[in-house]
C-alpha atoms as a PDB file:
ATOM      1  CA  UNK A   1       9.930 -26.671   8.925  1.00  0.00           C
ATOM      2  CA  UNK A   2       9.205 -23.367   7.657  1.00  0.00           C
ATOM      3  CA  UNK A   3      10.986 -23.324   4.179  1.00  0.00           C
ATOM      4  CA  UNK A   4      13.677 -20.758   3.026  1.00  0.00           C
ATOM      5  CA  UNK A   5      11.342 -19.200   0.175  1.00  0.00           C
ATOM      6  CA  UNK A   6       8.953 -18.039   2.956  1.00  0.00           C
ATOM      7  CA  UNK A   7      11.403 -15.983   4.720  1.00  0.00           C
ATOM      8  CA  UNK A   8      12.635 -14.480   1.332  1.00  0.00           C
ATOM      9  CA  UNK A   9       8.708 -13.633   0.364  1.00  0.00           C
ATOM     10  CA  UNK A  10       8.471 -12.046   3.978  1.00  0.00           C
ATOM     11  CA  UNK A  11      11.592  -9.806   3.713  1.00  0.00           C
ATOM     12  CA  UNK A  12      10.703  -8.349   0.341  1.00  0.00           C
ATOM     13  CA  UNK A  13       7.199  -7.795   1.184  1.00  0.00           C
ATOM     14  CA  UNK A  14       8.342  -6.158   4.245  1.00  0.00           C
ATOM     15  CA  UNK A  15      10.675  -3.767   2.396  1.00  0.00           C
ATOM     16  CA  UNK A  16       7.926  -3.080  -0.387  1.00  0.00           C
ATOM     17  CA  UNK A  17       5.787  -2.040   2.729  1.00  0.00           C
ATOM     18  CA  UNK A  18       8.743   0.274   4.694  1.00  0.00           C
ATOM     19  CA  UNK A  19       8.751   1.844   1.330  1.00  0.00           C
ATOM     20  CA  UNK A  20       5.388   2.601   1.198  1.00  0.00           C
ATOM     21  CA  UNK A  21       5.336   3.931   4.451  1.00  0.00           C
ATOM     22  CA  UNK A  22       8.219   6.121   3.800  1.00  0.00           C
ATOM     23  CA  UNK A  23       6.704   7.354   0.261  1.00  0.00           C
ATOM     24  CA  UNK A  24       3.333   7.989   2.735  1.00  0.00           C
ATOM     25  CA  UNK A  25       5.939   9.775   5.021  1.00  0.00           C
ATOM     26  CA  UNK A  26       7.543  11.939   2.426  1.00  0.00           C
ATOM     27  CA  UNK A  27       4.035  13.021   1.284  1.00  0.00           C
ATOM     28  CA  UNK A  28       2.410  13.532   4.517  1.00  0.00           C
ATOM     29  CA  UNK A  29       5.431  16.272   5.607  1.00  0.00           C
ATOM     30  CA  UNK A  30       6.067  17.569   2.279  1.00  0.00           C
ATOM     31  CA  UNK A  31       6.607  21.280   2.642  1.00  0.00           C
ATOM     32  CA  UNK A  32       5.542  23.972   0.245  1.00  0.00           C
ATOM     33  CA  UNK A  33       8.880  24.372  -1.409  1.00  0.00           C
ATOM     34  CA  UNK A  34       9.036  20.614  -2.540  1.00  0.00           C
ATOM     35  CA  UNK A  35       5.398  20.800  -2.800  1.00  0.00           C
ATOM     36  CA  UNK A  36       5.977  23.577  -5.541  1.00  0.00           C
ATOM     37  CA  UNK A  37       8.652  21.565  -7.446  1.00  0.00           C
ATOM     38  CA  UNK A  38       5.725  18.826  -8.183  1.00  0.00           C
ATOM     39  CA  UNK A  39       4.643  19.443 -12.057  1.00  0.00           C
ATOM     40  CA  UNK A  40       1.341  20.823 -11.720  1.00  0.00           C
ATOM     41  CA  UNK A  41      -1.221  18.271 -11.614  1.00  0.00           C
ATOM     42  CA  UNK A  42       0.168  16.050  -9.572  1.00  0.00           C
ATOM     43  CA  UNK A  43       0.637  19.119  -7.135  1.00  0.00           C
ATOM     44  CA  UNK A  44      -3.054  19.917  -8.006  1.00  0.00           C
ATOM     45  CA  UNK A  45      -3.839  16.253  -7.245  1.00  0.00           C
ATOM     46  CA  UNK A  46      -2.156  15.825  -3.582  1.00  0.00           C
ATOM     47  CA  UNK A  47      -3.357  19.398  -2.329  1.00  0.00           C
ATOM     48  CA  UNK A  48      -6.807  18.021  -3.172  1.00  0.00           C
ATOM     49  CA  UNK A  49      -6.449  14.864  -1.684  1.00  0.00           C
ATOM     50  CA  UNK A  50      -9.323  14.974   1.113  1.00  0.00           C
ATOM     51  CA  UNK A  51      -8.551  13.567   4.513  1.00  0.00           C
ATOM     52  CA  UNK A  52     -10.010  10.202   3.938  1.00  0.00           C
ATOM     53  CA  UNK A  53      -8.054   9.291   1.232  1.00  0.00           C
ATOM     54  CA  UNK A  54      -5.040  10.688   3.099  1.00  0.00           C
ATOM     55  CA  UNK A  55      -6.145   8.279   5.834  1.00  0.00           C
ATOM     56  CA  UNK A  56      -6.435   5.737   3.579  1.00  0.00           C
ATOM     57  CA  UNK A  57      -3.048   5.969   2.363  1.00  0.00           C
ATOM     58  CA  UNK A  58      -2.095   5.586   6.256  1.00  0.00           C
ATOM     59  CA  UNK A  59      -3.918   2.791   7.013  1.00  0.00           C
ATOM     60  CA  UNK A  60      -3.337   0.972   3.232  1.00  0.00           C
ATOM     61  CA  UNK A  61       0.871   1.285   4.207  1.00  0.00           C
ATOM     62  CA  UNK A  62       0.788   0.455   7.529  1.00  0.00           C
ATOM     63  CA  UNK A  63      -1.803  -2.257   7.897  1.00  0.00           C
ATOM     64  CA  UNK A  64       1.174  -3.915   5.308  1.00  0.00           C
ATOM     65  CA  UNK A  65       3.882  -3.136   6.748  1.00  0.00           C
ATOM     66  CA  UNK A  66       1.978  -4.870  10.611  1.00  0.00           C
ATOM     67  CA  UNK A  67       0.943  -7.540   8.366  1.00  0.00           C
ATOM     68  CA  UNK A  68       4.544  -7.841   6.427  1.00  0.00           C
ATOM     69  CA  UNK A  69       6.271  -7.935  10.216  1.00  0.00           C
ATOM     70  CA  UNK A  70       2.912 -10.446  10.846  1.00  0.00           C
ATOM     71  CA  UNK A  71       4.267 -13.081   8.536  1.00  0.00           C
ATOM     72  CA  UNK A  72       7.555 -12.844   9.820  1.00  0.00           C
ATOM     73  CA  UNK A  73       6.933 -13.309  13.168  1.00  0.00           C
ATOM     74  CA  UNK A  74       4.777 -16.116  11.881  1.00  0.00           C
ATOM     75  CA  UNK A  75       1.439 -14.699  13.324  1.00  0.00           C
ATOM     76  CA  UNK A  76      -2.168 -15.105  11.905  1.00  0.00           C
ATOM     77  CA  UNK A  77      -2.694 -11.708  11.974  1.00  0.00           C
ATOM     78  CA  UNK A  78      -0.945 -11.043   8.737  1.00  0.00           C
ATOM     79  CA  UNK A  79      -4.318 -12.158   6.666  1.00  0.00           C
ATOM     80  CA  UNK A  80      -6.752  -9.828   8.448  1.00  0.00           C
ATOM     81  CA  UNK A  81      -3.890  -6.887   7.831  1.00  0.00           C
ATOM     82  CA  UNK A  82      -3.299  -7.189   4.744  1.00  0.00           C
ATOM     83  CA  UNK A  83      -7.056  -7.292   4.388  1.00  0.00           C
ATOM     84  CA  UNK A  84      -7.301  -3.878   5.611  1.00  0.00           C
ATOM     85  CA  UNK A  85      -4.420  -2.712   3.576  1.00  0.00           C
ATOM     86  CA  UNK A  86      -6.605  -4.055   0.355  1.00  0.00           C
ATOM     87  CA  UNK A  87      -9.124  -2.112   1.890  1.00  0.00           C
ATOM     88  CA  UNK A  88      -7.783   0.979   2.444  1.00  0.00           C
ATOM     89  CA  UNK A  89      -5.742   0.877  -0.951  1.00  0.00           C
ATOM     90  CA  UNK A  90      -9.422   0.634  -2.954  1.00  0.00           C
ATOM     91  CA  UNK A  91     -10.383   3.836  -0.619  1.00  0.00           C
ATOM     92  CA  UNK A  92      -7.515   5.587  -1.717  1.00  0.00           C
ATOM     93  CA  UNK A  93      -7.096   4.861  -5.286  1.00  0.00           C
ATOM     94  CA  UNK A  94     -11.238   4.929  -5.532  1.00  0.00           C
ATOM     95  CA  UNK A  95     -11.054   8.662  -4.528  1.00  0.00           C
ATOM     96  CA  UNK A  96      -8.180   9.800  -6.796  1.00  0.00           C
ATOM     97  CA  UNK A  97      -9.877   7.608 -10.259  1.00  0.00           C
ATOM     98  CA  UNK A  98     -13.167   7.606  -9.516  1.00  0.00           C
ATOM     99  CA  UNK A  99     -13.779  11.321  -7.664  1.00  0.00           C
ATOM    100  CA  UNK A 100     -10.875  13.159  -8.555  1.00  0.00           C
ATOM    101  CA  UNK A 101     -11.206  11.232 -12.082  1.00  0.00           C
ATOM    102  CA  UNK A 102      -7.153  11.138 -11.745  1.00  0.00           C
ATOM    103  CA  UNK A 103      -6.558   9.682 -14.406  1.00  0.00           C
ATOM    104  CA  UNK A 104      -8.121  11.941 -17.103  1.00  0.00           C
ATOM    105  CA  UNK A 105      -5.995  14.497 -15.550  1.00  0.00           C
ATOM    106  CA  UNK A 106      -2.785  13.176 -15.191  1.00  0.00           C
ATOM    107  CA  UNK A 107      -3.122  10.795 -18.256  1.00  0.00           C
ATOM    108  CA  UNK A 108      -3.200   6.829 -18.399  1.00  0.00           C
ATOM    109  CA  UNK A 109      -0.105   6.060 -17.199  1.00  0.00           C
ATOM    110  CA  UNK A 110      -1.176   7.068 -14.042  1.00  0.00           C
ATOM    111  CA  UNK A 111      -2.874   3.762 -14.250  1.00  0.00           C
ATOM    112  CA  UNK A 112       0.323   1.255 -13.798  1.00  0.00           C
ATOM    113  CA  UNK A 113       1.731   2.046 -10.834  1.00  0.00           C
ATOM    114  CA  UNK A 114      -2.009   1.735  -9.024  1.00  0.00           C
ATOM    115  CA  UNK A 115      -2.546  -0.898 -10.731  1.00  0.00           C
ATOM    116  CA  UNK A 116       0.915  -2.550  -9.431  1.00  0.00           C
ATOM    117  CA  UNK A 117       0.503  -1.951  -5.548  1.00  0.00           C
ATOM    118  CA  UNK A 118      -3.167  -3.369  -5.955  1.00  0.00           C
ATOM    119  CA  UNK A 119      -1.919  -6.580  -7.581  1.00  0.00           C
ATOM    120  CA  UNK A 120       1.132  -6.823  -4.382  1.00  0.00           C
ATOM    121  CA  UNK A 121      -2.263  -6.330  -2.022  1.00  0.00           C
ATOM    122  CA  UNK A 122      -3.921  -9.036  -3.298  1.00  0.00           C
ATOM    123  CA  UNK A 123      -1.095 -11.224  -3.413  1.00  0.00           C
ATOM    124  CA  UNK A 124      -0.210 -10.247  -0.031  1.00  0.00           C
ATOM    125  CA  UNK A 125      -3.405 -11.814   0.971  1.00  0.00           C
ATOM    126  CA  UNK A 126      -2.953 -15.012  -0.996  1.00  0.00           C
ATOM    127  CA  UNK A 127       0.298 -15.612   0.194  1.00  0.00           C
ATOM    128  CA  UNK A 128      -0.962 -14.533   3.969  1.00  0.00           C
ATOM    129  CA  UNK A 129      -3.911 -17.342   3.246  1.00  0.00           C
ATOM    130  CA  UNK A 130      -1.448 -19.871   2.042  1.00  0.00           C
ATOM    131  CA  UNK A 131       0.646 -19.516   4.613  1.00  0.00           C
ATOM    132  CA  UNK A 132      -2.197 -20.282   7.422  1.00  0.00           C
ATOM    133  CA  UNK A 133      -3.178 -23.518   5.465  1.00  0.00           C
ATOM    134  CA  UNK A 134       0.419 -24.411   5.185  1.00  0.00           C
ATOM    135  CA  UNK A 135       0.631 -24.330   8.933  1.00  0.00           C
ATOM    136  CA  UNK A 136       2.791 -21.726   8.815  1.00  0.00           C
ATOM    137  CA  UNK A 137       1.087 -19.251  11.071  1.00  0.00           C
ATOM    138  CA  UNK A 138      -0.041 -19.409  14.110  1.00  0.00           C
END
């Protein structure tokens, strides 16, 4: 019997992911007029954003959200998905910290938030893994 917990873990995961998707949404489509009301570098940081790391932010929020609808539907796939979303998050946050150097430009506290949706990857992963042992996928 698959225990109540699980189902709870699964929902929020898949709403942390839908929002991620819809922050990746809101980005993607932002127009210059909202574009403009950004202060200036984090405008100067998204118009720089090459298309790999954009791509990466595509893949990193929706490779969740497959493997967030994954667990619920109780299906291995979730592990290898939110492998890829791990993945594609280091891409992403590797370009703005490490090329753009993001964080000497928009100061340290760009740091937590990062450093938040990398620690929900990870444990998106462990939780994916425990699942499968638990016989809970599949």
């Amino acid at each position: 019997m698959v225990p109540v917990w699980y189902w709870v873990v699964s929902a929020v995961l898949l709403v942390w992911n839908a929002v991620g998707c819809l922050a990746c949404f809101s980005q993607m489509t932002m127009n210059a007029e909202k574009l403009a009301r950004l202060p200036v570098e984090q405008r100067a940081a998204w118009t720089a954003m090459p298309a790999t790391a954009e791509a990466a932010y595509v893949v990193a929020v929706g490779a969740g959200l497959l493997g967030a609808i994954a667990l619920l539907c109780r299906c291995l796939a979730a592990g290898p998905l939110f492998v890829a979303s791990l993945v594609a998050v280091i891409v992403q946050f590797g370009w703005f910290f490490v090329v753009y150097r993001g964080a000497s430009k928009l100061g340290p506290s760009s740091l937590a938030f990062p450093a938040v949706i990398a620690f929900v990857a990870v444990a998106q992963i462990g939780f994916a893994c425990w699942a499968k042992t638990a016989g809970l996928l599949g």
